[in-house]
N, C-alpha and C. Protein backbone atom coordinates (compact mmCIF):
# COMPACT_ATOMS: atom_id res chain seq x y z
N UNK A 1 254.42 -84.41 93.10
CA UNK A 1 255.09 -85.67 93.29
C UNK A 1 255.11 -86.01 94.77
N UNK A 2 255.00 -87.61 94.56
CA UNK A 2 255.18 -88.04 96.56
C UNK A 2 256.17 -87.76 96.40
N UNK A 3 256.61 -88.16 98.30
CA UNK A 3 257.75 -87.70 98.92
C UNK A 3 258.77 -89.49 98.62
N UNK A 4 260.01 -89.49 98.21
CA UNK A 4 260.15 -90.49 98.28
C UNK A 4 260.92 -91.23 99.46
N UNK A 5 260.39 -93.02 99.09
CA UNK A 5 260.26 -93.97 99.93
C UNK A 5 261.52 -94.33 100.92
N UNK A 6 261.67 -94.26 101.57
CA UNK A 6 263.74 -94.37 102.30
C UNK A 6 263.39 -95.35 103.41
N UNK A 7 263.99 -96.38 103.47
CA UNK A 7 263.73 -97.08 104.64
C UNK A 7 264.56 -96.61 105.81
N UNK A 8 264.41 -96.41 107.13
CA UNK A 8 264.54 -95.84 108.29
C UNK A 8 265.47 -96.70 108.89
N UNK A 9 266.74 -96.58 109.16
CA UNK A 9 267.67 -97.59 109.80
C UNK A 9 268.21 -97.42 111.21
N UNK A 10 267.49 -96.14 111.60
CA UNK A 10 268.21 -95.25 112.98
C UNK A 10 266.67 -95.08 113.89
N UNK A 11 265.93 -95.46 114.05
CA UNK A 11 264.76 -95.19 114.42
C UNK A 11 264.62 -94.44 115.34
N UNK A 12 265.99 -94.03 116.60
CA UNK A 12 265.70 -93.70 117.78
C UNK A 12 265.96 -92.10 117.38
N UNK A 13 267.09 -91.92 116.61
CA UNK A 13 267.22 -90.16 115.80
C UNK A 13 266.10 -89.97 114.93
N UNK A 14 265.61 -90.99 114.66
CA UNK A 14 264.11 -90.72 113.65
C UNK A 14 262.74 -90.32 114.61
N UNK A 15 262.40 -90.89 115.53
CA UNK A 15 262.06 -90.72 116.55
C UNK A 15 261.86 -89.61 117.12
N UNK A 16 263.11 -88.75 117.89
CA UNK A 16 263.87 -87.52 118.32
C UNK A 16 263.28 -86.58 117.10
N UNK A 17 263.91 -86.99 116.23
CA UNK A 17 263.51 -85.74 114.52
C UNK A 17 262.04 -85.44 114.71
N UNK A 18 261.09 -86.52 114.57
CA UNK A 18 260.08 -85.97 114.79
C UNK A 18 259.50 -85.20 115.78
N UNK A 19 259.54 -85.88 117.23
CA UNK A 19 259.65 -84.85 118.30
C UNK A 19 260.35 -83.62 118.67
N UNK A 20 261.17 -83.32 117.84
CA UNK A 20 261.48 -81.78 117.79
C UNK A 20 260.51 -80.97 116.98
N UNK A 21 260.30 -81.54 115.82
CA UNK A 21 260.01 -80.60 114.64
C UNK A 21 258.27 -79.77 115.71
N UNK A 22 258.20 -80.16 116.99
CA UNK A 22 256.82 -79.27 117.39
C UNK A 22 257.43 -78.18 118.24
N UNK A 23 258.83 -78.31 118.91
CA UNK A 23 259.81 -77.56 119.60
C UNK A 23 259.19 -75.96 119.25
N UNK A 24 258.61 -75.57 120.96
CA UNK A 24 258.78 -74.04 120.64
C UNK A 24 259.98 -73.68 121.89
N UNK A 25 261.13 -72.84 121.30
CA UNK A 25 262.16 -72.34 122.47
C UNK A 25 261.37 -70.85 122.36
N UNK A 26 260.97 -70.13 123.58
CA UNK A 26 261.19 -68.84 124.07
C UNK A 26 261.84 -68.24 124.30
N UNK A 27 263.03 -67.20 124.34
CA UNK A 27 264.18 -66.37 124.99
C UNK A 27 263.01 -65.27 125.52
N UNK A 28 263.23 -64.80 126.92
CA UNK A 28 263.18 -63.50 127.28
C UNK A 28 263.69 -63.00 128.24
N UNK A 29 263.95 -61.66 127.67
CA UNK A 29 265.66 -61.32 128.00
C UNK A 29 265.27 -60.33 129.58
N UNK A 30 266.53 -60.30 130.26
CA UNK A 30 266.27 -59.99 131.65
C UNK A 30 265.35 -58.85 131.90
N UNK A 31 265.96 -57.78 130.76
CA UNK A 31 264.83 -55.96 131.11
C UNK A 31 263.88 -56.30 130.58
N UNK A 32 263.27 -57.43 129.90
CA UNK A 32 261.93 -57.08 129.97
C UNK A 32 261.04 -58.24 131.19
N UNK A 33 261.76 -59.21 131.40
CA UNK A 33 261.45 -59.15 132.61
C UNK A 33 260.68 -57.94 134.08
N UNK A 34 262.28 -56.96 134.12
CA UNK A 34 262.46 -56.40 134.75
C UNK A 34 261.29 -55.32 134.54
N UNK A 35 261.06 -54.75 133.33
CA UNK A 35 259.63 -54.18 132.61
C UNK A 35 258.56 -54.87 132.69
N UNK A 36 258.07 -55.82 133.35
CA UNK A 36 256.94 -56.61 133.03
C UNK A 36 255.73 -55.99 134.16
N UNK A 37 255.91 -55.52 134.93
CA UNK A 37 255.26 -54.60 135.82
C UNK A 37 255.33 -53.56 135.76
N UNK A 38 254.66 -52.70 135.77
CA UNK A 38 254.22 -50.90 135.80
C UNK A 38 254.69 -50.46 136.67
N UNK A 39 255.43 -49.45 136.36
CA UNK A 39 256.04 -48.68 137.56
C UNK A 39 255.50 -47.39 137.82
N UNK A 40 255.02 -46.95 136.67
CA UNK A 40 254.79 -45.48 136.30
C UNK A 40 253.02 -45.35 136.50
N UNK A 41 252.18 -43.90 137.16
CA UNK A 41 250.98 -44.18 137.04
C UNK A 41 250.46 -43.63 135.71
N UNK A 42 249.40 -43.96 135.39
CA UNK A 42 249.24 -43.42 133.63
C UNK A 42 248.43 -42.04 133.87
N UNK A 43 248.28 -41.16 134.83
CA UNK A 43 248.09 -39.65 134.89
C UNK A 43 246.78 -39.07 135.00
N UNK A 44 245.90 -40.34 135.15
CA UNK A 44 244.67 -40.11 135.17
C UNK A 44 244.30 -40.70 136.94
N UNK A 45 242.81 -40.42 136.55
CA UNK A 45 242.39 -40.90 137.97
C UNK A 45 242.31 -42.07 138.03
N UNK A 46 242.28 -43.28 139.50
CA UNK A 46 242.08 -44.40 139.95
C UNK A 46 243.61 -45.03 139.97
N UNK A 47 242.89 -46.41 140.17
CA UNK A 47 244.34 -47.10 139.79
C UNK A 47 244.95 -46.98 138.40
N UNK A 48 246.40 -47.16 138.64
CA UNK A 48 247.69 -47.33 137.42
C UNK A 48 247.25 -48.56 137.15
N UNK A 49 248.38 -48.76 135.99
CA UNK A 49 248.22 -49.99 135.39
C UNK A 49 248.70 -50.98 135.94
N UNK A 50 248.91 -51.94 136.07
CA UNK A 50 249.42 -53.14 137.39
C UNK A 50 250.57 -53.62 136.09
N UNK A 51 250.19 -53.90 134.40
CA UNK A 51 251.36 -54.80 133.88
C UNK A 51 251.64 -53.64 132.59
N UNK A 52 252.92 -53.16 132.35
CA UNK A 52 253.56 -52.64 131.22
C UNK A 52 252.99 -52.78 130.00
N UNK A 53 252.98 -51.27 129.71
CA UNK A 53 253.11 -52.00 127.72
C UNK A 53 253.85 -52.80 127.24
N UNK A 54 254.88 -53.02 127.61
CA UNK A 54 255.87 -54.22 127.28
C UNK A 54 255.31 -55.28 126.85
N UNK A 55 254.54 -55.28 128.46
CA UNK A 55 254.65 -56.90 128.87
C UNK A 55 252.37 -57.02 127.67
N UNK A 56 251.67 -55.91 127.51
CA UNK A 56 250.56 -56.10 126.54
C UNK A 56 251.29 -56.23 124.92
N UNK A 57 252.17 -55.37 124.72
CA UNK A 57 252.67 -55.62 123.39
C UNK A 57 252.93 -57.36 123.44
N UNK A 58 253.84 -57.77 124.28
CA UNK A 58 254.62 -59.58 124.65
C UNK A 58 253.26 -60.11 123.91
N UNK A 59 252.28 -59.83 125.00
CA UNK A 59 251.04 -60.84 124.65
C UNK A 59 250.80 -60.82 123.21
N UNK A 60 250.33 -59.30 122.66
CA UNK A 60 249.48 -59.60 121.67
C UNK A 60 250.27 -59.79 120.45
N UNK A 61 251.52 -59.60 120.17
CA UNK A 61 252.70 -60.49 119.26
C UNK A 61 252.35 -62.09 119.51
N UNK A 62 252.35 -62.74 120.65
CA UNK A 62 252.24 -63.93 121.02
C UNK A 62 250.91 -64.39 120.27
N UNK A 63 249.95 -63.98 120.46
CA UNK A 63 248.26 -63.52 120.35
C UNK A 63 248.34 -64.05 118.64
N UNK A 64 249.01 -62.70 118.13
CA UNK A 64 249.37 -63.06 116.42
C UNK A 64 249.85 -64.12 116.07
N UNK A 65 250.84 -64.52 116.41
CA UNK A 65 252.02 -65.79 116.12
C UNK A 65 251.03 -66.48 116.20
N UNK A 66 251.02 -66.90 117.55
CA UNK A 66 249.95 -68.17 117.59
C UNK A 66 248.41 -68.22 116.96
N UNK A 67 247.84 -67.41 116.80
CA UNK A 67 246.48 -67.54 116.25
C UNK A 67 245.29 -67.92 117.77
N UNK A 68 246.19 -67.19 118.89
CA UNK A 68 245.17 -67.76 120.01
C UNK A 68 244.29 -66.90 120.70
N UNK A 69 243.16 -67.21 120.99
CA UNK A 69 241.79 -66.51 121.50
C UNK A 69 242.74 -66.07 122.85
N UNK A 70 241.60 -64.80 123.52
CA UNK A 70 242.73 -64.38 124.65
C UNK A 70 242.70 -64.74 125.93
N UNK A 71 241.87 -65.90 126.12
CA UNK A 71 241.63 -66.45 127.66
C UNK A 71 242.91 -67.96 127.25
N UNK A 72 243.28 -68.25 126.39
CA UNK A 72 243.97 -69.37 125.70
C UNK A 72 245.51 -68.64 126.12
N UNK A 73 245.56 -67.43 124.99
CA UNK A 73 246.49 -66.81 125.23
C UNK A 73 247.41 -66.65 127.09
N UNK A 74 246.20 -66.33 127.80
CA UNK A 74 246.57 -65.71 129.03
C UNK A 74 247.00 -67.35 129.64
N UNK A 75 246.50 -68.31 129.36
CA UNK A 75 247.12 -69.59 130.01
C UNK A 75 248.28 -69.99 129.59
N UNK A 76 248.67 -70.04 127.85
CA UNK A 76 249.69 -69.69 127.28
C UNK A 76 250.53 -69.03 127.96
N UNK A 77 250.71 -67.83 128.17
CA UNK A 77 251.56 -66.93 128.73
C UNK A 77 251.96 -67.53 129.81
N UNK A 78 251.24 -67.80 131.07
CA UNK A 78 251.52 -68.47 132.45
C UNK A 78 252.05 -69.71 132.13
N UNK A 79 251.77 -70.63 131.40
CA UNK A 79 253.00 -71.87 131.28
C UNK A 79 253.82 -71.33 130.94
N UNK A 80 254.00 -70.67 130.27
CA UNK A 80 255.48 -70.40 129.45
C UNK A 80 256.70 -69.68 130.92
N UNK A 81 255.76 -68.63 131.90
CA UNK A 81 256.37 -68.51 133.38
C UNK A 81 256.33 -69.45 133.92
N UNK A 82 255.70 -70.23 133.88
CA UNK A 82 255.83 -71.43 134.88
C UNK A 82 257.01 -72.72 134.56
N UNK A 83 257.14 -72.44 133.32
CA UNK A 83 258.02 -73.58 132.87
C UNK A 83 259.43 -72.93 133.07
N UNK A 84 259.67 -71.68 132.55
CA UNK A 84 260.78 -70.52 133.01
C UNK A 84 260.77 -70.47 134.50
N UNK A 85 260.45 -71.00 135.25
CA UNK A 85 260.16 -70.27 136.52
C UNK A 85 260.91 -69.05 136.62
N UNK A 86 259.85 -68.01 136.20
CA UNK A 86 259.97 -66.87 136.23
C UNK A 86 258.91 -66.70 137.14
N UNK A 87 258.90 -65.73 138.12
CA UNK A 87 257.72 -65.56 139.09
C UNK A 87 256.86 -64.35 138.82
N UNK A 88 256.30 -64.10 137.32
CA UNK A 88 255.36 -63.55 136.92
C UNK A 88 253.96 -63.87 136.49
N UNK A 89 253.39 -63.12 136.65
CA UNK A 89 252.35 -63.81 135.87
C UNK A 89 251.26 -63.01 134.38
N UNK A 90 250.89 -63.46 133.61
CA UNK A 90 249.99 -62.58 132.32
C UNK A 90 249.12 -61.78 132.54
N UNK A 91 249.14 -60.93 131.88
CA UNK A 91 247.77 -60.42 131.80
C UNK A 91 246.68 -60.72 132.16
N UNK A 92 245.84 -60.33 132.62
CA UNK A 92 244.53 -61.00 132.56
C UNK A 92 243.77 -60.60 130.94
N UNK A 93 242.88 -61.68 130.60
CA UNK A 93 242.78 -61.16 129.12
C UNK A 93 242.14 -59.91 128.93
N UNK A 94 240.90 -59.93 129.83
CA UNK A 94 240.50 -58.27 129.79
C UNK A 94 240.97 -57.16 129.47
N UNK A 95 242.30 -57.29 130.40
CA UNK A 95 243.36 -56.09 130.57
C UNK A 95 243.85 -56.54 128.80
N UNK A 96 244.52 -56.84 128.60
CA UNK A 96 244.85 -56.98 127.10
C UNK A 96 244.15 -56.77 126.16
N UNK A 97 242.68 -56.89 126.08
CA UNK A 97 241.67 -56.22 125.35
C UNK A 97 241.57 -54.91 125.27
N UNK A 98 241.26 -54.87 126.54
CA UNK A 98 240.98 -52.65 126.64
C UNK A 98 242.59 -52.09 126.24
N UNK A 99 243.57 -52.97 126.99
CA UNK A 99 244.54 -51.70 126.69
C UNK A 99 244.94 -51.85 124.76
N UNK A 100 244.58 -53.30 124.34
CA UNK A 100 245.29 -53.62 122.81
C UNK A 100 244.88 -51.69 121.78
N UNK A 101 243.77 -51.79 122.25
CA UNK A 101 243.75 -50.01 121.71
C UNK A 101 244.44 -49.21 121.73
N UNK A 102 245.46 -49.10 122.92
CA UNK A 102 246.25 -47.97 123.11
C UNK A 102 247.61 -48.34 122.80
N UNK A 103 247.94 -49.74 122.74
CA UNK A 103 249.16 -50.16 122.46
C UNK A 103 249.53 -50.14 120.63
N UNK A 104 251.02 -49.76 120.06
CA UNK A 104 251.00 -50.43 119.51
C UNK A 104 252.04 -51.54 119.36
N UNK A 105 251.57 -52.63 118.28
CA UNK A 105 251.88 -53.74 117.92
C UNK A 105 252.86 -53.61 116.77
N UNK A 106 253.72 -54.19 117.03
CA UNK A 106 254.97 -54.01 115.52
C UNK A 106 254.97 -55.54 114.98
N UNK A 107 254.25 -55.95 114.73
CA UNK A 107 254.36 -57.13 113.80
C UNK A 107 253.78 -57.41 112.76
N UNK A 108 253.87 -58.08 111.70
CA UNK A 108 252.77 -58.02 110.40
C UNK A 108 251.84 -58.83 109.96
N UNK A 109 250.42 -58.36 109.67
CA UNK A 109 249.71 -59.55 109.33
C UNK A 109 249.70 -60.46 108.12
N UNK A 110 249.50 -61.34 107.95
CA UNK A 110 249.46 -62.06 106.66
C UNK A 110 248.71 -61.03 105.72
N UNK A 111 249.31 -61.25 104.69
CA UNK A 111 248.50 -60.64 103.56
C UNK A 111 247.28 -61.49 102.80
N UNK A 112 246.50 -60.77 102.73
CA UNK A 112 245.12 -61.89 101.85
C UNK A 112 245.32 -61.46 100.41
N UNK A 113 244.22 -61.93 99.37
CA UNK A 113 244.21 -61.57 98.26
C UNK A 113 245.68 -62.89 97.11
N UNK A 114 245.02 -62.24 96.11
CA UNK A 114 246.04 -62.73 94.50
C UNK A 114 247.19 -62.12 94.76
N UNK A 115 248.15 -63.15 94.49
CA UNK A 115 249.22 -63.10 94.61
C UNK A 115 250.12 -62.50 93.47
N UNK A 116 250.78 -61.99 92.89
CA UNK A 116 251.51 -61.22 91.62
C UNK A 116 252.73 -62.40 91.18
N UNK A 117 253.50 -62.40 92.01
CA UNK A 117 254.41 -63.06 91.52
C UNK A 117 254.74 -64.04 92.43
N UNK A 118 255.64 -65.42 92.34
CA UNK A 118 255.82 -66.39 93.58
C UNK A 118 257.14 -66.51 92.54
N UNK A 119 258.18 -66.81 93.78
CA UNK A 119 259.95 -67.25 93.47
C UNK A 119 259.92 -67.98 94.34
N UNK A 120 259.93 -69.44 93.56
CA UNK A 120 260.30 -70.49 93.77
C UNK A 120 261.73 -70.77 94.39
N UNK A 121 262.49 -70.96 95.67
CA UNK A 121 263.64 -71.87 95.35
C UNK A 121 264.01 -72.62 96.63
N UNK A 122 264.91 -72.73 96.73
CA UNK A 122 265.66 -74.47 97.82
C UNK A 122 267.20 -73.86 98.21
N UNK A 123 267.60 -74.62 99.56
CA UNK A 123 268.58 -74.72 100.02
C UNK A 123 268.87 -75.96 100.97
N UNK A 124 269.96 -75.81 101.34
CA UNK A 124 270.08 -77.68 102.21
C UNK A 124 270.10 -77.32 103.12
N UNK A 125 269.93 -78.39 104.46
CA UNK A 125 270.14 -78.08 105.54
C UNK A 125 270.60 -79.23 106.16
N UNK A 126 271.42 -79.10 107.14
CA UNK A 126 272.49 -80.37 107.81
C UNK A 126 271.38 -80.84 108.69
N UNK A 127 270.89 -81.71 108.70
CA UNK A 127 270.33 -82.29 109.85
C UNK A 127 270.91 -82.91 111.16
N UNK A 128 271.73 -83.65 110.70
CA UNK A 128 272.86 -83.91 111.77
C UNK A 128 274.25 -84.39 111.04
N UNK A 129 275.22 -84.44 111.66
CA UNK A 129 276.63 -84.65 111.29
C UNK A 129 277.57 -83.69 111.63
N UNK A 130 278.66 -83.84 111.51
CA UNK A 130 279.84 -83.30 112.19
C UNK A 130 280.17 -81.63 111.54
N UNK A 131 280.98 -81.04 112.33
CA UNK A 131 280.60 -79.63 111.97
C UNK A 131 281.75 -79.58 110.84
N UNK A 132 282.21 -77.98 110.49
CA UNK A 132 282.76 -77.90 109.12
C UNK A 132 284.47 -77.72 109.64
N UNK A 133 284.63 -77.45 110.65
CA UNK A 133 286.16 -77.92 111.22
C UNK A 133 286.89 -79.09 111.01
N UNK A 134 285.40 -80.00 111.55
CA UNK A 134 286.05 -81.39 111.54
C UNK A 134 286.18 -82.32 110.37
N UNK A 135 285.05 -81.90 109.07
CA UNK A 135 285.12 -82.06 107.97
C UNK A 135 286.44 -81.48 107.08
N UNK A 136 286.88 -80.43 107.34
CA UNK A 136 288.04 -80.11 106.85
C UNK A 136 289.75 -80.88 107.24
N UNK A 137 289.36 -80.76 108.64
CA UNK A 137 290.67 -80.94 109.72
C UNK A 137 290.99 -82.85 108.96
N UNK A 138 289.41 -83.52 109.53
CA UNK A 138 289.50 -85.18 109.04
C UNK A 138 288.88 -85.74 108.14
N UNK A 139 288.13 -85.08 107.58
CA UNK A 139 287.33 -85.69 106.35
C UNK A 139 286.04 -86.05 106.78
N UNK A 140 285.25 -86.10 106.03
CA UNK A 140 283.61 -86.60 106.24
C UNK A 140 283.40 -88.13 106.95
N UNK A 141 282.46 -87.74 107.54
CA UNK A 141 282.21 -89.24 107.99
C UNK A 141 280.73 -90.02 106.86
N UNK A 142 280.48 -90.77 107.55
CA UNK A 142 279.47 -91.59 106.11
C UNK A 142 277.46 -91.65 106.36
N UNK A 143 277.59 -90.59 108.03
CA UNK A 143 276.74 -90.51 108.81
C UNK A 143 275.92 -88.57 108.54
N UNK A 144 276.37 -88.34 107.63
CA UNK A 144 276.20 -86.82 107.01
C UNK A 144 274.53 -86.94 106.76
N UNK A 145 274.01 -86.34 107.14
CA UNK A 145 272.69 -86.33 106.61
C UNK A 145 272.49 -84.45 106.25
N UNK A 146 271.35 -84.74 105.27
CA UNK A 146 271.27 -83.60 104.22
C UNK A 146 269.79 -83.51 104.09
N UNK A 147 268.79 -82.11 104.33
CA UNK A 147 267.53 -81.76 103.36
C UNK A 147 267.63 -80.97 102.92
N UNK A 148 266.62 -80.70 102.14
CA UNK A 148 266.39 -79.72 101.36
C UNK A 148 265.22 -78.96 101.87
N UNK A 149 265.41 -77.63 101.77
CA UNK A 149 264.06 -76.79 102.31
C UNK A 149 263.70 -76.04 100.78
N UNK A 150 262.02 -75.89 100.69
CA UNK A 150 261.67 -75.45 98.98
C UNK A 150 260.78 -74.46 100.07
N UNK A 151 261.00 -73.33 98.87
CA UNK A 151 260.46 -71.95 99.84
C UNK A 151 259.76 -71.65 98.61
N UNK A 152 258.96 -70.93 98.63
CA UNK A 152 257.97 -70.46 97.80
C UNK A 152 257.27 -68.89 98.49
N UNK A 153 258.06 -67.29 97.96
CA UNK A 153 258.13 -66.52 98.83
C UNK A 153 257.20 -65.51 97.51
N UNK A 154 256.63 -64.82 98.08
CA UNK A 154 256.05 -63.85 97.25
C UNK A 154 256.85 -62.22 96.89
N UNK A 155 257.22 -62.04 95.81
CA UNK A 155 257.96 -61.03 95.18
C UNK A 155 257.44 -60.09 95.97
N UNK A 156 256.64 -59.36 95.77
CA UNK A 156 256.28 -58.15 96.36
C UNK A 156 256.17 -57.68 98.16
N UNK A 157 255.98 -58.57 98.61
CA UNK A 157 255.48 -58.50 100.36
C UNK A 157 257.35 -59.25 101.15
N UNK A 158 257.60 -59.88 100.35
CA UNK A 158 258.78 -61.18 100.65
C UNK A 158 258.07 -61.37 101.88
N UNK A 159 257.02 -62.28 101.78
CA UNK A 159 257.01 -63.24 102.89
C UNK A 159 256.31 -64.36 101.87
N UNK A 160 257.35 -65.69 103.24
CA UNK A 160 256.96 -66.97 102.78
C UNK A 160 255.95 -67.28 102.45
N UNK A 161 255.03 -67.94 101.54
CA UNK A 161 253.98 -68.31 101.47
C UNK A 161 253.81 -69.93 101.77
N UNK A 162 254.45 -70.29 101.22
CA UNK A 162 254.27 -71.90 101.42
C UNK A 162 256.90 -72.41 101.50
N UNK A 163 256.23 -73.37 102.21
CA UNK A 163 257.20 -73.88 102.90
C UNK A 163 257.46 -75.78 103.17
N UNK A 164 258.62 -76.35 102.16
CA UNK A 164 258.80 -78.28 101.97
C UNK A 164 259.70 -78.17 102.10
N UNK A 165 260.14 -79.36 103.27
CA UNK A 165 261.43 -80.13 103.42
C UNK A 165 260.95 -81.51 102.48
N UNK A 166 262.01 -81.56 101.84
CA UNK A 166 262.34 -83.49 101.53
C UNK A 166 263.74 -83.39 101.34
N UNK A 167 264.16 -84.44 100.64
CA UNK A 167 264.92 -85.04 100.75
C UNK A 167 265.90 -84.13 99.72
N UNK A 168 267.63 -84.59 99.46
CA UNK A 168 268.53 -83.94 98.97
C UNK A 168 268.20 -84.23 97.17
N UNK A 169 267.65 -85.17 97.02
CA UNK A 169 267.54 -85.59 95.64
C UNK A 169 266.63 -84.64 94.76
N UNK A 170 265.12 -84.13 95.48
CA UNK A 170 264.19 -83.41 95.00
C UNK A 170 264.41 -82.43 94.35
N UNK A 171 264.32 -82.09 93.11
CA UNK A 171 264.31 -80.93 92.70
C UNK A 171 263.31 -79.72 93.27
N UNK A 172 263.47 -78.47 92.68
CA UNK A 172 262.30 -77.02 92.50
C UNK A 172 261.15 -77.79 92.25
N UNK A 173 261.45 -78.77 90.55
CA UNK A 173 260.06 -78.61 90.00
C UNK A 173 259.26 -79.69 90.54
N UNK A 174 259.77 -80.68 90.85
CA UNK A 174 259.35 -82.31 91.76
C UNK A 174 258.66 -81.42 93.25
N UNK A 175 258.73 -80.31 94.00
CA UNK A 175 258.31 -79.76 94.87
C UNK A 175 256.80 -79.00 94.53
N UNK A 176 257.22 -78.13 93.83
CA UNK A 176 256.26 -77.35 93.50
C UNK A 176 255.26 -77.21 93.49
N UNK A 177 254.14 -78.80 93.27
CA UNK A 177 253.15 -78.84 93.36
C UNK A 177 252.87 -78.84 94.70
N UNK A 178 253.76 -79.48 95.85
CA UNK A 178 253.36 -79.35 96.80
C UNK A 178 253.38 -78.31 97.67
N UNK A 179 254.58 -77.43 96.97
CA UNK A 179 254.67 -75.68 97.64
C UNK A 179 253.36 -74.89 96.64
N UNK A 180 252.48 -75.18 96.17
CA UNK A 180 251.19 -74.37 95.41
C UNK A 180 249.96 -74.99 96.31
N UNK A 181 249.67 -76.58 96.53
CA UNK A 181 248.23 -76.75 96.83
C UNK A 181 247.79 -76.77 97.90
N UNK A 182 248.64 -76.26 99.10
CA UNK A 182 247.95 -75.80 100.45
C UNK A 182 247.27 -74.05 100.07
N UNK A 183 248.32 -73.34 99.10
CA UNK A 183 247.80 -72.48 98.78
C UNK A 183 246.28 -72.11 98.87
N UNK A 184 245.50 -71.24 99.00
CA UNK A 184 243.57 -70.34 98.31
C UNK A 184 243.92 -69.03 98.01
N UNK A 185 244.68 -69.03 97.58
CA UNK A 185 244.85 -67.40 96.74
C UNK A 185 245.12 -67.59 95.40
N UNK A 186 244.89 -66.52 94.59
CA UNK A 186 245.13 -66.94 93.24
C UNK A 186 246.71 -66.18 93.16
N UNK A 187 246.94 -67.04 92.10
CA UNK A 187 249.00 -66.66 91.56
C UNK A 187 248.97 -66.54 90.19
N UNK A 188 249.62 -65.33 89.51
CA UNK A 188 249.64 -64.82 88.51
C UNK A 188 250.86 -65.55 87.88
N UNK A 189 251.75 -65.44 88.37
CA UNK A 189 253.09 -66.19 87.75
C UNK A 189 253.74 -66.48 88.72
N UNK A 190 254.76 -67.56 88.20
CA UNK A 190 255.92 -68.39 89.30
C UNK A 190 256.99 -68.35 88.64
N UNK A 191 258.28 -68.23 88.97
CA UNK A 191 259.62 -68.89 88.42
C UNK A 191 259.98 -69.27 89.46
């Protein structure tokens, strides 16, 4: 099913809504900062390492998330200091290549293959409006806005597979088709 039709009466929060939804926030926290340079020599001959495992693990989590080649990556990384003005700088990608061998990585890859089971379901989410103090303390105002998020998570792995916002009205099953046909894996059953 389409998404249905709502005419737009706020254009400038409509506006804003969309320009968030590309919003990436970063946190990184002071010690690894403070870790982002090698202190230690690695016990062999020549030069030590100039940047931490820390700071090769940072990258190649980043590397995953994003889906980015590693000369991309390493420019990546430097805006993200540069916008922090943090006065570091990335890897060079090289260095992240040779050492990605010796490091490891704690994050998980997507799973490929047929899928066993998919659980379908939904929850709301406040988009904007007043918090739950003030709803109690004075009552609702008439400016409440409401979606719905439809998750479509795989039984066995529990990770998301497919992921719809619409609107508060939409049901599971009014979604569904659209949480299945980005899908290319095959699915054995759904509830």
């Amino acid at each position: 099913m389409g998404k249905s039709k709502k005419k737009i009466a706020n254009w400038s929060e409509y506006n804003e809504a969309l320009c968030k939804r590309g919003s990436v926030t970063f946190w990184i926290d002071d010690s690894a900062v403070e870790a982002w340079q090698c202190k230690s020599h690695h016990g062999k001959r020549g030069r030590g390492f100039q940047f931490s495992d820390t700071a090769i693990e940072t990258a190649l989590m980043i590397k995953g998330i994003f889906s980015l080649p590693l000369r991309a990556l390493q420019g990546f990384i430097d805006s993200i200091f540069t916008l922090m003005k943090v006065p570091l700088r990335s890897p060079n990608y090289t260095s992240i290549s040779k050492r990605s061998k010796t490091v490891q990585v704690k994050y998980k890859n997507q799973s490929k293959g047929s899928v066993r089971h998919i659980a379908i379901d939904s929850t709301g989410l406040k988009v904007f409006g007043e918090g739950e103090w003030k709803v109690k303390k004075h009552g609702a105002e008439k400016r409440r806005t409401w979606r719905k998020l439809h998750l479509a998570v795989d039984v066995d792995t529990h990770d998301v597979i497919s992921a719809e916002v619409s609107l508060v009205n939409v049901g599971d099953s009014e979604a569904l088709p659209t949480l299945l046909n980005p899908l290319r894996r095959k699915v054995h059953s759904v509830s």
